[in-house]
C-alpha atoms as a PDB file:
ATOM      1  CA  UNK A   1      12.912  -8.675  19.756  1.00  0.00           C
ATOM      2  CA  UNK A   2      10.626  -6.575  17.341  1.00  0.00           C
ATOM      3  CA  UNK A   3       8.540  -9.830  16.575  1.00  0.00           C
ATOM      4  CA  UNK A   4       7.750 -10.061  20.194  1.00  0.00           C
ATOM      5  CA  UNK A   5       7.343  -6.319  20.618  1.00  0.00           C
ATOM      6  CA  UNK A   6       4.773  -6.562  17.343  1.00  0.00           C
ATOM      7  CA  UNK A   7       2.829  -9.358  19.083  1.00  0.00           C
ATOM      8  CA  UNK A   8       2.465  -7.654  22.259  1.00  0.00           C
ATOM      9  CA  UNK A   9       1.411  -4.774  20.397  1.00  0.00           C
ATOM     10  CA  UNK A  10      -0.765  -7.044  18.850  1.00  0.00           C
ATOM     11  CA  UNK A  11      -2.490  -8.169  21.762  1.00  0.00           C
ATOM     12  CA  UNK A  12      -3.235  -4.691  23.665  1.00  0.00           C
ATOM     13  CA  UNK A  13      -4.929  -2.720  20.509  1.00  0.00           C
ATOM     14  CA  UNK A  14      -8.243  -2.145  20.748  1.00  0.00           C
ATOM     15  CA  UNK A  15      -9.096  -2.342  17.172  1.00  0.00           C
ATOM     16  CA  UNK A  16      -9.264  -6.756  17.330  1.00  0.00           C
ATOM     17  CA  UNK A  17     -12.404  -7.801  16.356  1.00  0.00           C
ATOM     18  CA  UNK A  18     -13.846 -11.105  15.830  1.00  0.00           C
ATOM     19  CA  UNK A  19     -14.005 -12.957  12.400  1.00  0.00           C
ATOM     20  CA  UNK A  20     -18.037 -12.708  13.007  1.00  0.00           C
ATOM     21  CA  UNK A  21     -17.959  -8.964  13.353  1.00  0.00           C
ATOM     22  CA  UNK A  22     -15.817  -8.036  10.730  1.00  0.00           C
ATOM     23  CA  UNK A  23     -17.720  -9.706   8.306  1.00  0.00           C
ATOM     24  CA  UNK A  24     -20.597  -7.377   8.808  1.00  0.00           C
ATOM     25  CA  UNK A  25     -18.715  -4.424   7.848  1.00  0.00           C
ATOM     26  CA  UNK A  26     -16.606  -3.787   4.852  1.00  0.00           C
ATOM     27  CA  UNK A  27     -13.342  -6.022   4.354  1.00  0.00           C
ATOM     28  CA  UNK A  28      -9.669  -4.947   4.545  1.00  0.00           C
ATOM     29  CA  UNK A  29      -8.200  -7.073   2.559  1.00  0.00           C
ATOM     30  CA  UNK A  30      -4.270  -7.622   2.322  1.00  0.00           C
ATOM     31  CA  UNK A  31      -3.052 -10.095  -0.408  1.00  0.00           C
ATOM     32  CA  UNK A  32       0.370 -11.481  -0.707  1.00  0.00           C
ATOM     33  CA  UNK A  33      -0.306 -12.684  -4.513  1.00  0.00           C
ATOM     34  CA  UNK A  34      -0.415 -10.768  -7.827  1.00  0.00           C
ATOM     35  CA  UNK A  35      -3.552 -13.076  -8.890  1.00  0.00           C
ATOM     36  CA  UNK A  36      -5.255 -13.160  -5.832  1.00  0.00           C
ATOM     37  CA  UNK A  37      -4.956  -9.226  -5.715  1.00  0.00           C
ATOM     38  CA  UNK A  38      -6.194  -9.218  -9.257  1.00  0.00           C
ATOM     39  CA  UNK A  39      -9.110 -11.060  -8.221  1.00  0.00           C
ATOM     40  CA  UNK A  40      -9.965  -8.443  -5.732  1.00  0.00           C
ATOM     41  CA  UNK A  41     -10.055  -5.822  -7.778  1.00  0.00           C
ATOM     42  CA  UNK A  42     -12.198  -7.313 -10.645  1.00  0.00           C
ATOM     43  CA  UNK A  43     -15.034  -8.554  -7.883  1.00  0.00           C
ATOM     44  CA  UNK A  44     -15.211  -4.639  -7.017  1.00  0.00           C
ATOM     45  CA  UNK A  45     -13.301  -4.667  -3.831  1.00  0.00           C
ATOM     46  CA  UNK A  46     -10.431  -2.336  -4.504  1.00  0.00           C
ATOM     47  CA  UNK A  47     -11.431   0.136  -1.786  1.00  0.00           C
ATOM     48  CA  UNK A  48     -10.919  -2.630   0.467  1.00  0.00           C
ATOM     49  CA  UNK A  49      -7.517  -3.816  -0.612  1.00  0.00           C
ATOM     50  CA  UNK A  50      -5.433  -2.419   2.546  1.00  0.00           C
ATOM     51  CA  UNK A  51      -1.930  -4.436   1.585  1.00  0.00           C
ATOM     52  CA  UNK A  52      -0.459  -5.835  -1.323  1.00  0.00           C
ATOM     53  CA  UNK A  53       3.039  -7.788  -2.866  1.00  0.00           C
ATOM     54  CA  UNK A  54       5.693  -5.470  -4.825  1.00  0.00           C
ATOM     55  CA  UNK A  55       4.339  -7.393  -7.968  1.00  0.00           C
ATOM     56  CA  UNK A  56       0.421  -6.500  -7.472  1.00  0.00           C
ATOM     57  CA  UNK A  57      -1.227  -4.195  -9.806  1.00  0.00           C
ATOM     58  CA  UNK A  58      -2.833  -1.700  -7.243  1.00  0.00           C
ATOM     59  CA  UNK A  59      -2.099   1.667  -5.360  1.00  0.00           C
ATOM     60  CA  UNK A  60      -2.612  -0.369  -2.061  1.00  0.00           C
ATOM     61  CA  UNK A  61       0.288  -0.141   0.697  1.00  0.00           C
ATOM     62  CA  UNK A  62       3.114  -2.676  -0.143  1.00  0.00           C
ATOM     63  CA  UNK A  63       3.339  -5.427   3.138  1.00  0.00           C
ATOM     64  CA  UNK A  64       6.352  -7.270   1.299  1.00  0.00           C
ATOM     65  CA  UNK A  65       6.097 -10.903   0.250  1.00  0.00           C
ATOM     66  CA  UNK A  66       5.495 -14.122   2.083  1.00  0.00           C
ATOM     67  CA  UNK A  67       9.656 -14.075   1.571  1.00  0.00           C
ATOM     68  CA  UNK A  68      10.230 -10.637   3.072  1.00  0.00           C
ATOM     69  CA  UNK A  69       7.256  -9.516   4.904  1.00  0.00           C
ATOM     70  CA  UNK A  70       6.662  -6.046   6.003  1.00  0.00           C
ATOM     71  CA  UNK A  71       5.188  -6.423   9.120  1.00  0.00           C
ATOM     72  CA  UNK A  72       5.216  -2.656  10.649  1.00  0.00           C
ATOM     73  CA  UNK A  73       3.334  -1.665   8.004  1.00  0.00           C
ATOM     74  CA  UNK A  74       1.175  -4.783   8.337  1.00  0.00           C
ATOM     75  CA  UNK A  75      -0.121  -4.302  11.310  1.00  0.00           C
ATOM     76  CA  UNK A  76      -0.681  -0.488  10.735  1.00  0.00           C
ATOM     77  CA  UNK A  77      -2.784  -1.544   7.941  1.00  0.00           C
ATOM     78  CA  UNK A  78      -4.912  -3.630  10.406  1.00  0.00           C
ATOM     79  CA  UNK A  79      -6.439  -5.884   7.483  1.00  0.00           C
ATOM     80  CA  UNK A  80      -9.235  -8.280   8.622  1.00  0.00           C
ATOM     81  CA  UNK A  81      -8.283 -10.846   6.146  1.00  0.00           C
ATOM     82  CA  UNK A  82      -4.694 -12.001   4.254  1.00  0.00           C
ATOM     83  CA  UNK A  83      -5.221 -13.890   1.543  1.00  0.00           C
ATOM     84  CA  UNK A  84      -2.225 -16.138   0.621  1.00  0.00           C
ATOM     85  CA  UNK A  85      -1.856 -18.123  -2.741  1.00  0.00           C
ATOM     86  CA  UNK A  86      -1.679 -21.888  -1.365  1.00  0.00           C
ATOM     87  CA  UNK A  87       2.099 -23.905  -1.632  1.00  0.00           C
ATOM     88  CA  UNK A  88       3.934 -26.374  -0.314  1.00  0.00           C
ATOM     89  CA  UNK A  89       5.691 -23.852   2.218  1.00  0.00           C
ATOM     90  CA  UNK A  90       2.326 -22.133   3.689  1.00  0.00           C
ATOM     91  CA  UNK A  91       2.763 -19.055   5.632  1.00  0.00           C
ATOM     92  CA  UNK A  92       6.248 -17.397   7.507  1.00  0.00           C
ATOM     93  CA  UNK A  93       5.561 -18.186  11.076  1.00  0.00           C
ATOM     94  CA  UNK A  94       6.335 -14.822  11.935  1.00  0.00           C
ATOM     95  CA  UNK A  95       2.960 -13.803   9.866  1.00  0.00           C
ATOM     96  CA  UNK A  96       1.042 -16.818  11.477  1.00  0.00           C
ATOM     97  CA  UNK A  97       1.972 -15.621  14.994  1.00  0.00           C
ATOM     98  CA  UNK A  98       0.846 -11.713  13.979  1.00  0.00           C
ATOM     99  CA  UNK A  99      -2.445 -12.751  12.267  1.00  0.00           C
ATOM    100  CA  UNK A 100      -3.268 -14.995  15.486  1.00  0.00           C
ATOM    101  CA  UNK A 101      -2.478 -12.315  17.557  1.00  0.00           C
ATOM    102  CA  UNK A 102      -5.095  -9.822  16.296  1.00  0.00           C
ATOM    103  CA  UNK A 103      -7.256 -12.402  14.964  1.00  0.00           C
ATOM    104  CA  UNK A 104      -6.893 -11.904  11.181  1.00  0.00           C
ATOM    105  CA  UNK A 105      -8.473 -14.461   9.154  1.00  0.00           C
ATOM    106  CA  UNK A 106      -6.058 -16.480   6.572  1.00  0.00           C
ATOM    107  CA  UNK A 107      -7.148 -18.045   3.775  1.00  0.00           C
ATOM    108  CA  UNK A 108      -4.832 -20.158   1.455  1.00  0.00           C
ATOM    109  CA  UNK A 109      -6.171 -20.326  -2.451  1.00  0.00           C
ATOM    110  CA  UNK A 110      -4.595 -22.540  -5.014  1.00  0.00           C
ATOM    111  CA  UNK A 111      -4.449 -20.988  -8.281  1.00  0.00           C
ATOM    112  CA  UNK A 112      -1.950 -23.715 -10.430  1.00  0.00           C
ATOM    113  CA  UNK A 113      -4.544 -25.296 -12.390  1.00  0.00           C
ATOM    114  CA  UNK A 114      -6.648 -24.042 -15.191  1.00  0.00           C
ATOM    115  CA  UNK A 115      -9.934 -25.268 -12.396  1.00  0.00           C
ATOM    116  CA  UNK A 116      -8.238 -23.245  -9.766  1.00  0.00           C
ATOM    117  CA  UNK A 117      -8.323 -20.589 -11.893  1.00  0.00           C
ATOM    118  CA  UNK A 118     -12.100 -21.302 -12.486  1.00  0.00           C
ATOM    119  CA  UNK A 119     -12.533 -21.583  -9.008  1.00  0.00           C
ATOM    120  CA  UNK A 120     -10.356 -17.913  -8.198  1.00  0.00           C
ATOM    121  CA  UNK A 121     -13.444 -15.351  -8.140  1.00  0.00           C
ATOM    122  CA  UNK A 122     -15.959 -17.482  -6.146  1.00  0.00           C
ATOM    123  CA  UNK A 123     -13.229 -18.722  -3.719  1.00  0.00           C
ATOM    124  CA  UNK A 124     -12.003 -15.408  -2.714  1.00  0.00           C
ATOM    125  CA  UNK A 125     -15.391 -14.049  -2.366  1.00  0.00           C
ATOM    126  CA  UNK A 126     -16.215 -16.928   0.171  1.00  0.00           C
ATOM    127  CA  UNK A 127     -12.826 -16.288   2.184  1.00  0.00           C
ATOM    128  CA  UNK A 128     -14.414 -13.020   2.355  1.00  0.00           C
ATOM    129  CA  UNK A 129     -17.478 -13.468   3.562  1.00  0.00           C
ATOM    130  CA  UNK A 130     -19.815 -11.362   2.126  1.00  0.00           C
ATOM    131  CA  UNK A 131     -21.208 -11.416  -2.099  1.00  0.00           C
ATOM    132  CA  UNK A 132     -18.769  -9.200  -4.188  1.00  0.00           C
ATOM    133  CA  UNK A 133     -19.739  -5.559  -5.375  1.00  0.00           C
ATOM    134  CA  UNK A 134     -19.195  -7.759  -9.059  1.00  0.00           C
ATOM    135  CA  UNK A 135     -20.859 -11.503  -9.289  1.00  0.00           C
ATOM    136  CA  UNK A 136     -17.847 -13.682  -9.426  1.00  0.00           C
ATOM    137  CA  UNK A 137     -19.637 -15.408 -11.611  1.00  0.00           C
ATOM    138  CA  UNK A 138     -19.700 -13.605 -14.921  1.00  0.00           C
ATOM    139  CA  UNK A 139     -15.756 -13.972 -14.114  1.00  0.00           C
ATOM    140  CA  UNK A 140     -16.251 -17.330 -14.470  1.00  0.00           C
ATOM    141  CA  UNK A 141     -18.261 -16.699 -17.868  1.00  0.00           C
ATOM    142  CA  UNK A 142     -16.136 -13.942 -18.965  1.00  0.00           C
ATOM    143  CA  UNK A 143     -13.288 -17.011 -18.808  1.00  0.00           C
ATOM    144  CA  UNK A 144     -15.195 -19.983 -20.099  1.00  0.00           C
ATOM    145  CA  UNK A 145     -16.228 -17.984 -23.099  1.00  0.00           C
ATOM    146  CA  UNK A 146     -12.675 -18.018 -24.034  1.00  0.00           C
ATOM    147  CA  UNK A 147     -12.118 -21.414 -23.431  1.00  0.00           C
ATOM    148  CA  UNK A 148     -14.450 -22.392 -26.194  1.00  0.00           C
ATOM    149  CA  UNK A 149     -12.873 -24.688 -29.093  1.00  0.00           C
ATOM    150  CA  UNK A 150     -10.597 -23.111 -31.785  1.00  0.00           C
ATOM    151  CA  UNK A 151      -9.893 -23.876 -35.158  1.00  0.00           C
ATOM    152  CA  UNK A 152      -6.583 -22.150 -35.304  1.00  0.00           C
ATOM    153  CA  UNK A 153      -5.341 -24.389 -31.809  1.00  0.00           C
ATOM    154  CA  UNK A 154      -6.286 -27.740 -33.757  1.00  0.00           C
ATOM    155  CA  UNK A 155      -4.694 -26.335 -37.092  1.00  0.00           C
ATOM    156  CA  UNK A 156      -1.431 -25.781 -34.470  1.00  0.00           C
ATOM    157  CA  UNK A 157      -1.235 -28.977 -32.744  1.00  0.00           C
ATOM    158  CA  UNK A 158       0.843 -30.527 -31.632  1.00  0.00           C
ATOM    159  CA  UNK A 159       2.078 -27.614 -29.755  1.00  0.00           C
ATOM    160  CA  UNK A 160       4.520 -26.591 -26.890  1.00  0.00           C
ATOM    161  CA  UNK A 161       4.118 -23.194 -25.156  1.00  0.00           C
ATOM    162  CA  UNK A 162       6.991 -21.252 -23.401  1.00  0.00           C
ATOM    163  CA  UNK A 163       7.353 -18.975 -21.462  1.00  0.00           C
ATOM    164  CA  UNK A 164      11.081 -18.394 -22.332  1.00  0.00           C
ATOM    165  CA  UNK A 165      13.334 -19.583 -25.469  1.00  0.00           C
ATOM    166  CA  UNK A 166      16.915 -18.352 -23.586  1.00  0.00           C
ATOM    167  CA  UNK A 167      16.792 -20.829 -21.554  1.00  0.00           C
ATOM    168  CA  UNK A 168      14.028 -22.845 -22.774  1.00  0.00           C
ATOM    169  CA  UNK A 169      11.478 -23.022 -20.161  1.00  0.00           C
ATOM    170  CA  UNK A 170       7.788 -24.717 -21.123  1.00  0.00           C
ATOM    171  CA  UNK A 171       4.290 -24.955 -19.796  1.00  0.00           C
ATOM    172  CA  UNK A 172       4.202 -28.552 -18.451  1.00  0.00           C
ATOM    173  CA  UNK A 173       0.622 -30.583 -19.534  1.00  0.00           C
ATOM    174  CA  UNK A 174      -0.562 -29.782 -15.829  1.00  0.00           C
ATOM    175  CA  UNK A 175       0.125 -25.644 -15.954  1.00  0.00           C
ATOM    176  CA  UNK A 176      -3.180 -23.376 -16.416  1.00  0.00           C
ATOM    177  CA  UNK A 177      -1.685 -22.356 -20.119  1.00  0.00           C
ATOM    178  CA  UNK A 178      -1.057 -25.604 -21.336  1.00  0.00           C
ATOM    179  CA  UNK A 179      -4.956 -26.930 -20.092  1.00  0.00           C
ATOM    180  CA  UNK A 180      -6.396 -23.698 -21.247  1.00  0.00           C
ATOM    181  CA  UNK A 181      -4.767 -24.828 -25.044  1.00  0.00           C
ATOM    182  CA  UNK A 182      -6.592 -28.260 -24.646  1.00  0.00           C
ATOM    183  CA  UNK A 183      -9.543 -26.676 -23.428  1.00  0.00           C
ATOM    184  CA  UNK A 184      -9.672 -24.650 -26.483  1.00  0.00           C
ATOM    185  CA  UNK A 185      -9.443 -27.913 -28.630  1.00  0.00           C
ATOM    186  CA  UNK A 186      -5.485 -28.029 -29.018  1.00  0.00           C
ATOM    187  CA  UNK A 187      -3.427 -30.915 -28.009  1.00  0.00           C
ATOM    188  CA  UNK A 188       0.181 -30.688 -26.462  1.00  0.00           C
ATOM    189  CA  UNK A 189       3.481 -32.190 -27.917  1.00  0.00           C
ATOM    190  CA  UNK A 190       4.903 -32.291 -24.478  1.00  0.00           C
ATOM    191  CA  UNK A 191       3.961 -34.715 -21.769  1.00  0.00           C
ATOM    192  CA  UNK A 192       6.280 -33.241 -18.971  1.00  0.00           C
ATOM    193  CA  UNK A 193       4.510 -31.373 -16.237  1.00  0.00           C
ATOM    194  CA  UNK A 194       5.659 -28.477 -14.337  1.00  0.00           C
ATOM    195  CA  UNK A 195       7.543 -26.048 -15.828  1.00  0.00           C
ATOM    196  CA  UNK A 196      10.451 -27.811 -17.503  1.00  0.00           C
ATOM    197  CA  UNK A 197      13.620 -26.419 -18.652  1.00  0.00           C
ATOM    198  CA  UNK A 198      14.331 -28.087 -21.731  1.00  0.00           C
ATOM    199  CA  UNK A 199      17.638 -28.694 -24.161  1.00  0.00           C
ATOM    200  CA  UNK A 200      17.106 -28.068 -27.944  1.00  0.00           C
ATOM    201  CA  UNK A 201      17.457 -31.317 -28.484  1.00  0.00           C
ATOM    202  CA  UNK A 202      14.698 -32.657 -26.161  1.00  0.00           C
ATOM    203  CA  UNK A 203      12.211 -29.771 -27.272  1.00  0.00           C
ATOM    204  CA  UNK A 204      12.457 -31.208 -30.950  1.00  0.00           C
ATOM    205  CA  UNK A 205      12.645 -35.038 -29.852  1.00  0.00           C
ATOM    206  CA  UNK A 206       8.283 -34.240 -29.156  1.00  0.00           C
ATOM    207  CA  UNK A 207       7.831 -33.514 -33.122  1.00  0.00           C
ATOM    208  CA  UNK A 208       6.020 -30.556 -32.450  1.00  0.00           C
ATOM    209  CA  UNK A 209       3.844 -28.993 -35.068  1.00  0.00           C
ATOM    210  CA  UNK A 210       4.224 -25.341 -33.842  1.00  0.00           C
ATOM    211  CA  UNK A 211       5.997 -23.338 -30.821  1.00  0.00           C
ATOM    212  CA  UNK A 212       4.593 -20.768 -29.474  1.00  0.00           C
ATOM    213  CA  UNK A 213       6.435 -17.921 -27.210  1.00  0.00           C
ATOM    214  CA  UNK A 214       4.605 -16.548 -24.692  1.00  0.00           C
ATOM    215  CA  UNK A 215       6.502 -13.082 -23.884  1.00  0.00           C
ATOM    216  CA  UNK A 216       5.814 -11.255 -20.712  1.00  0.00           C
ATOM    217  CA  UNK A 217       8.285  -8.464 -19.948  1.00  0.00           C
ATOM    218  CA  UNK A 218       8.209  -5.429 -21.990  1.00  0.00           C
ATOM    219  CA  UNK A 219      11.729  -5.973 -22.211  1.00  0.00           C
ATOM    220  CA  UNK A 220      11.479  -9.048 -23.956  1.00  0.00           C
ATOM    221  CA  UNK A 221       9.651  -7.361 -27.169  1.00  0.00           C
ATOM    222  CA  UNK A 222      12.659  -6.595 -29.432  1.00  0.00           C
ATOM    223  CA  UNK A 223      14.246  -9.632 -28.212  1.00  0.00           C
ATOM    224  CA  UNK A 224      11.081 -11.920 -29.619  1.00  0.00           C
ATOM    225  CA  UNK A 225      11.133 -10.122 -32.864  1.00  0.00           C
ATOM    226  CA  UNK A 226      14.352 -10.397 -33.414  1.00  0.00           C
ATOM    227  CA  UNK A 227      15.915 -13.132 -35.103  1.00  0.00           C
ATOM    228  CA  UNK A 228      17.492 -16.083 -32.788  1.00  0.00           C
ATOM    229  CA  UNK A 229      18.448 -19.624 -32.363  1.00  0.00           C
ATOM    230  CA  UNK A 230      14.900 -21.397 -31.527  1.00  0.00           C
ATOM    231  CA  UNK A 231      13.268 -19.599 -34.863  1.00  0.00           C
ATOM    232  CA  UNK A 232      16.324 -20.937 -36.954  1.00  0.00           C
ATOM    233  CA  UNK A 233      16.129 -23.897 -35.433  1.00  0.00           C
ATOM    234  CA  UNK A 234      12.122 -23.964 -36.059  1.00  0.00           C
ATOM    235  CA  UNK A 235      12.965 -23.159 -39.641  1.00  0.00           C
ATOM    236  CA  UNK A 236      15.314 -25.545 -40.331  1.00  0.00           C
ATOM    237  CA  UNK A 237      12.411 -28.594 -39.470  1.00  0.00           C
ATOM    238  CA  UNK A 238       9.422 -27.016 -41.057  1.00  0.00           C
ATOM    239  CA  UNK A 239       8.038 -26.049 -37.542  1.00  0.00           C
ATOM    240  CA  UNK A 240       5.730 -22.956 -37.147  1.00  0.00           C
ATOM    241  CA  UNK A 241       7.574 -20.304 -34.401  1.00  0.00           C
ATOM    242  CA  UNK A 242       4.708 -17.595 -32.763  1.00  0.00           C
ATOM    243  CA  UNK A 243       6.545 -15.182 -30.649  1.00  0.00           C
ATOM    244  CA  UNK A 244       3.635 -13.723 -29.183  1.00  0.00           C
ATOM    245  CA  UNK A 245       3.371 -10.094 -26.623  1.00  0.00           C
ATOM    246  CA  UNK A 246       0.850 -11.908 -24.245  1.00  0.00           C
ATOM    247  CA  UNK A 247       1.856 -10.431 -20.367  1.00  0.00           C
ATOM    248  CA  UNK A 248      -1.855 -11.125 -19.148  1.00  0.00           C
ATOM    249  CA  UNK A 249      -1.895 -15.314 -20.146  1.00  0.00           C
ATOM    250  CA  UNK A 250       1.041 -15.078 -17.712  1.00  0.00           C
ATOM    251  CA  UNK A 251      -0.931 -14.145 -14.506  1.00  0.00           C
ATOM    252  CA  UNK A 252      -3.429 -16.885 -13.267  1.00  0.00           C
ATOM    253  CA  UNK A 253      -6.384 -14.182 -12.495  1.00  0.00           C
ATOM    254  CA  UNK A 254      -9.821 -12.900 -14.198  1.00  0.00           C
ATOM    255  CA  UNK A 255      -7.370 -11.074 -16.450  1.00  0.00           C
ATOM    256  CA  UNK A 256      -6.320 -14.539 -18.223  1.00  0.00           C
ATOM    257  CA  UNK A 257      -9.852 -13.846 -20.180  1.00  0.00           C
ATOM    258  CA  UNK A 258      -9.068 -10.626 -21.775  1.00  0.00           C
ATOM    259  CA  UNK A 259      -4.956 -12.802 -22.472  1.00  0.00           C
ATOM    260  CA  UNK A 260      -6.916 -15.713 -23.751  1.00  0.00           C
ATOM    261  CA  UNK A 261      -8.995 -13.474 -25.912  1.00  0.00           C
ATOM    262  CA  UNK A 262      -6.072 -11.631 -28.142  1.00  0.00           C
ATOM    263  CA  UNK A 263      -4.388 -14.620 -27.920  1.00  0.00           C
ATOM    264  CA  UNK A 264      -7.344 -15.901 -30.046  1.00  0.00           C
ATOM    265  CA  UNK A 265      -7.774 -13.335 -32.258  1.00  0.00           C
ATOM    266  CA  UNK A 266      -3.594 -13.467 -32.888  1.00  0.00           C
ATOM    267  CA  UNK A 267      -3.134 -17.058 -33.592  1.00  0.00           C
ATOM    268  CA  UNK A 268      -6.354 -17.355 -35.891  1.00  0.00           C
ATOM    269  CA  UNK A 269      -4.786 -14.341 -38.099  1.00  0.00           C
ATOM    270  CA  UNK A 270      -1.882 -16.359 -38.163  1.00  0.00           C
ATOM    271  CA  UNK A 271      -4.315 -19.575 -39.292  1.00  0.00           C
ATOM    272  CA  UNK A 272      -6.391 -17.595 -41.718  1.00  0.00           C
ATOM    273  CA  UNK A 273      -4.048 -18.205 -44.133  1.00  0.00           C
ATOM    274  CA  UNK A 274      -3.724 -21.862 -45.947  1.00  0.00           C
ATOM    275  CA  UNK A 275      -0.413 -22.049 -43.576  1.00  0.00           C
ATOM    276  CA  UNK A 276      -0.136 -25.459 -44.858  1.00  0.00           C
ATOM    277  CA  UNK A 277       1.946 -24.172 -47.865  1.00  0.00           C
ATOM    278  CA  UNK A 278       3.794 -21.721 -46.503  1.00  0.00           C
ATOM    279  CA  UNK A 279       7.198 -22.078 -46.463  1.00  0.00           C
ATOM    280  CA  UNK A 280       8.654 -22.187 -42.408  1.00  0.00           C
ATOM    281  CA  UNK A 281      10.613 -18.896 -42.913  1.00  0.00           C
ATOM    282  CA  UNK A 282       7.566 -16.775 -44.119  1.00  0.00           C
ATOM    283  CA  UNK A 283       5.884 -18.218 -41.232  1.00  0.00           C
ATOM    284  CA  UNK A 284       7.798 -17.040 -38.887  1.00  0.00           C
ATOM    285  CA  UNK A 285       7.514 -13.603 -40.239  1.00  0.00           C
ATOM    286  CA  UNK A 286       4.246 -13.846 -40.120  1.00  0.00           C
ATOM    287  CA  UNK A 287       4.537 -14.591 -36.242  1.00  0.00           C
ATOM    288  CA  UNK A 288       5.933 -11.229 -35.707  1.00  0.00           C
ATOM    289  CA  UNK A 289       3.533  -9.378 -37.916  1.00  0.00           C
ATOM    290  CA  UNK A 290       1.215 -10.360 -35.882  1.00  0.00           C
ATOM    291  CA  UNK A 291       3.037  -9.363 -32.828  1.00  0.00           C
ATOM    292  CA  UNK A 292       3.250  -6.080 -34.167  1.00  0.00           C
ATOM    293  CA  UNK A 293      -0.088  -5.393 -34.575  1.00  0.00           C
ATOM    294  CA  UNK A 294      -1.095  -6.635 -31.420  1.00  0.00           C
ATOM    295  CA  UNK A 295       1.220  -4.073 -29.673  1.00  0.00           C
ATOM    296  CA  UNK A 296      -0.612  -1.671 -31.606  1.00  0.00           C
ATOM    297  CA  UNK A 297      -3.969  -2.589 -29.846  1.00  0.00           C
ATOM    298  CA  UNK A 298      -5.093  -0.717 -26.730  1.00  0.00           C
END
């Protein structure tokens, strides 16, 4: 009943405009994706962000998710444009039939791969319409000067990235992180793609040279310093364990420059020493040394 009463509503506002109009006047722009919203905001269009997920970094009204959205205060938002990351599962009918209904535009963006993140700034500003307050592309530069080879990745391959040691959970060879490492000159010791949930046993099995933790959550700080299976385990085979505070390589957006770039600077301080003959234990202090003093960077 309120879907139909939404659509009707829909259908006798004044306010729809055509696709050709609204692209002559500023965009309202409602996102259902943390890195699609991110994007937004670095090409200058914050002003013009009119919706946004729970998860989105902005002051813009929350519309829900594609799994629970808020369409009352969709439509009273009255965006010209949603911009919805691209899956399997597409759009909630519900949201098709809305956006039909008052002729919003919606534009599906992958942003999986390391070139769909390459792609993120340029695409968005073409779903748009209209060239970006910022040039997407010294996004674009901003990332590939991070991208550039890295001593300290070769000196650390073979390596497998996570994104959680309780359960183990990896960045498959076909993730952004894992193609960013190569990028940068690394290689991987895991084949799988996806993100794989892996046993102790089958993490090992790849002979990996290092393992590095990618934490997120500000919860998850004391728990990567502190001492735990996976760095025993790490110890125990001569493997290097970095248990790095890296939220921003976590979100596929412009921001996975400024993550790339500390994520530089922390595993070369790690490689400045000859690591080579230092014992496993001491390395994995060293891990969290660095961690520290990352946390104490603005």
């Amino acid at each position: 009943m309120m879907m139909a009463l939404l659509v009707a509503a829909c259908h006798d506002e004044d306010a729809v405009k055509t696709l050709a109009d609204s692209s002559k006047s500023a965009p309202r722009i409602a996102s259902f994706s943390p890195a699609l919203t991110a994007t937004v905001v670095a090409l200058g269009w914050e002003q013009s962000l009119v919706g946004r997920t729970p998860w989105c970094a902005s002051t813009a009204p929350i519309v829900g998710s594609l799994n629970d959205v808020d369409l009352e205060t969709l439509v009273r938002a009255n965006p010209t444009l949603l911009l919805i990351q691209q899956t399997q599962t597409g759009a909630p009918p519900q949201l098709e039939q809305v956006a039909s209904a008052k002729h919003w535009k919606l534009e599906f963006i992958p942003a999986t791969s390391l070139d769909d993140i390459r792609h993120l700034p340029g695409a968005v500003e073409k779903a748009v319409g209209q060239p970006a307050p910022i040039r997407a592309q010294l996004l674009v530069d901003a990332l590939e000067k991070e991208l550039a080879p890295c001593a300290a990745a070769q000196k650390l391959s073979p390596a497998i990235l996570l994104y959680s040691d309780e359960p183990i959970g990896a960045f498959g060879a076909d993730t952004y992180l894992a193609q960013a490492w190569v990028a940068m000159g690394g290689t991987l010791a895991l084949p799988n793609k996806g993100n794989p949930n892996l046993s102790m046993e089958e993490l090992f099995a790849t002979k990996p040279k290092s393992i590095i933790v990618i934490v997120g959550a500000a919860g998850d700080k004391d728990h990567a310093r502190s001492d735990g299976v996976l760095p025993d385990a790490c110890v125990k085979r001569g493997v290097f364990h970095l248990a790095l505070y890296a939220p921003k390589l976590l979100l596929p957006g412009p921001e996975l420059a400024t993550g790339l770039q500390r994520f530089r600077a922390d595993i070369e301080r790690f490689c400045s020493h000859d690591f080579n003959a230092i014992a496993p234990s001491a390395c994995v202090s060293e891990a969290r040394s660095i961690q520290n003093q990352s946390d104490m960077k603005p």
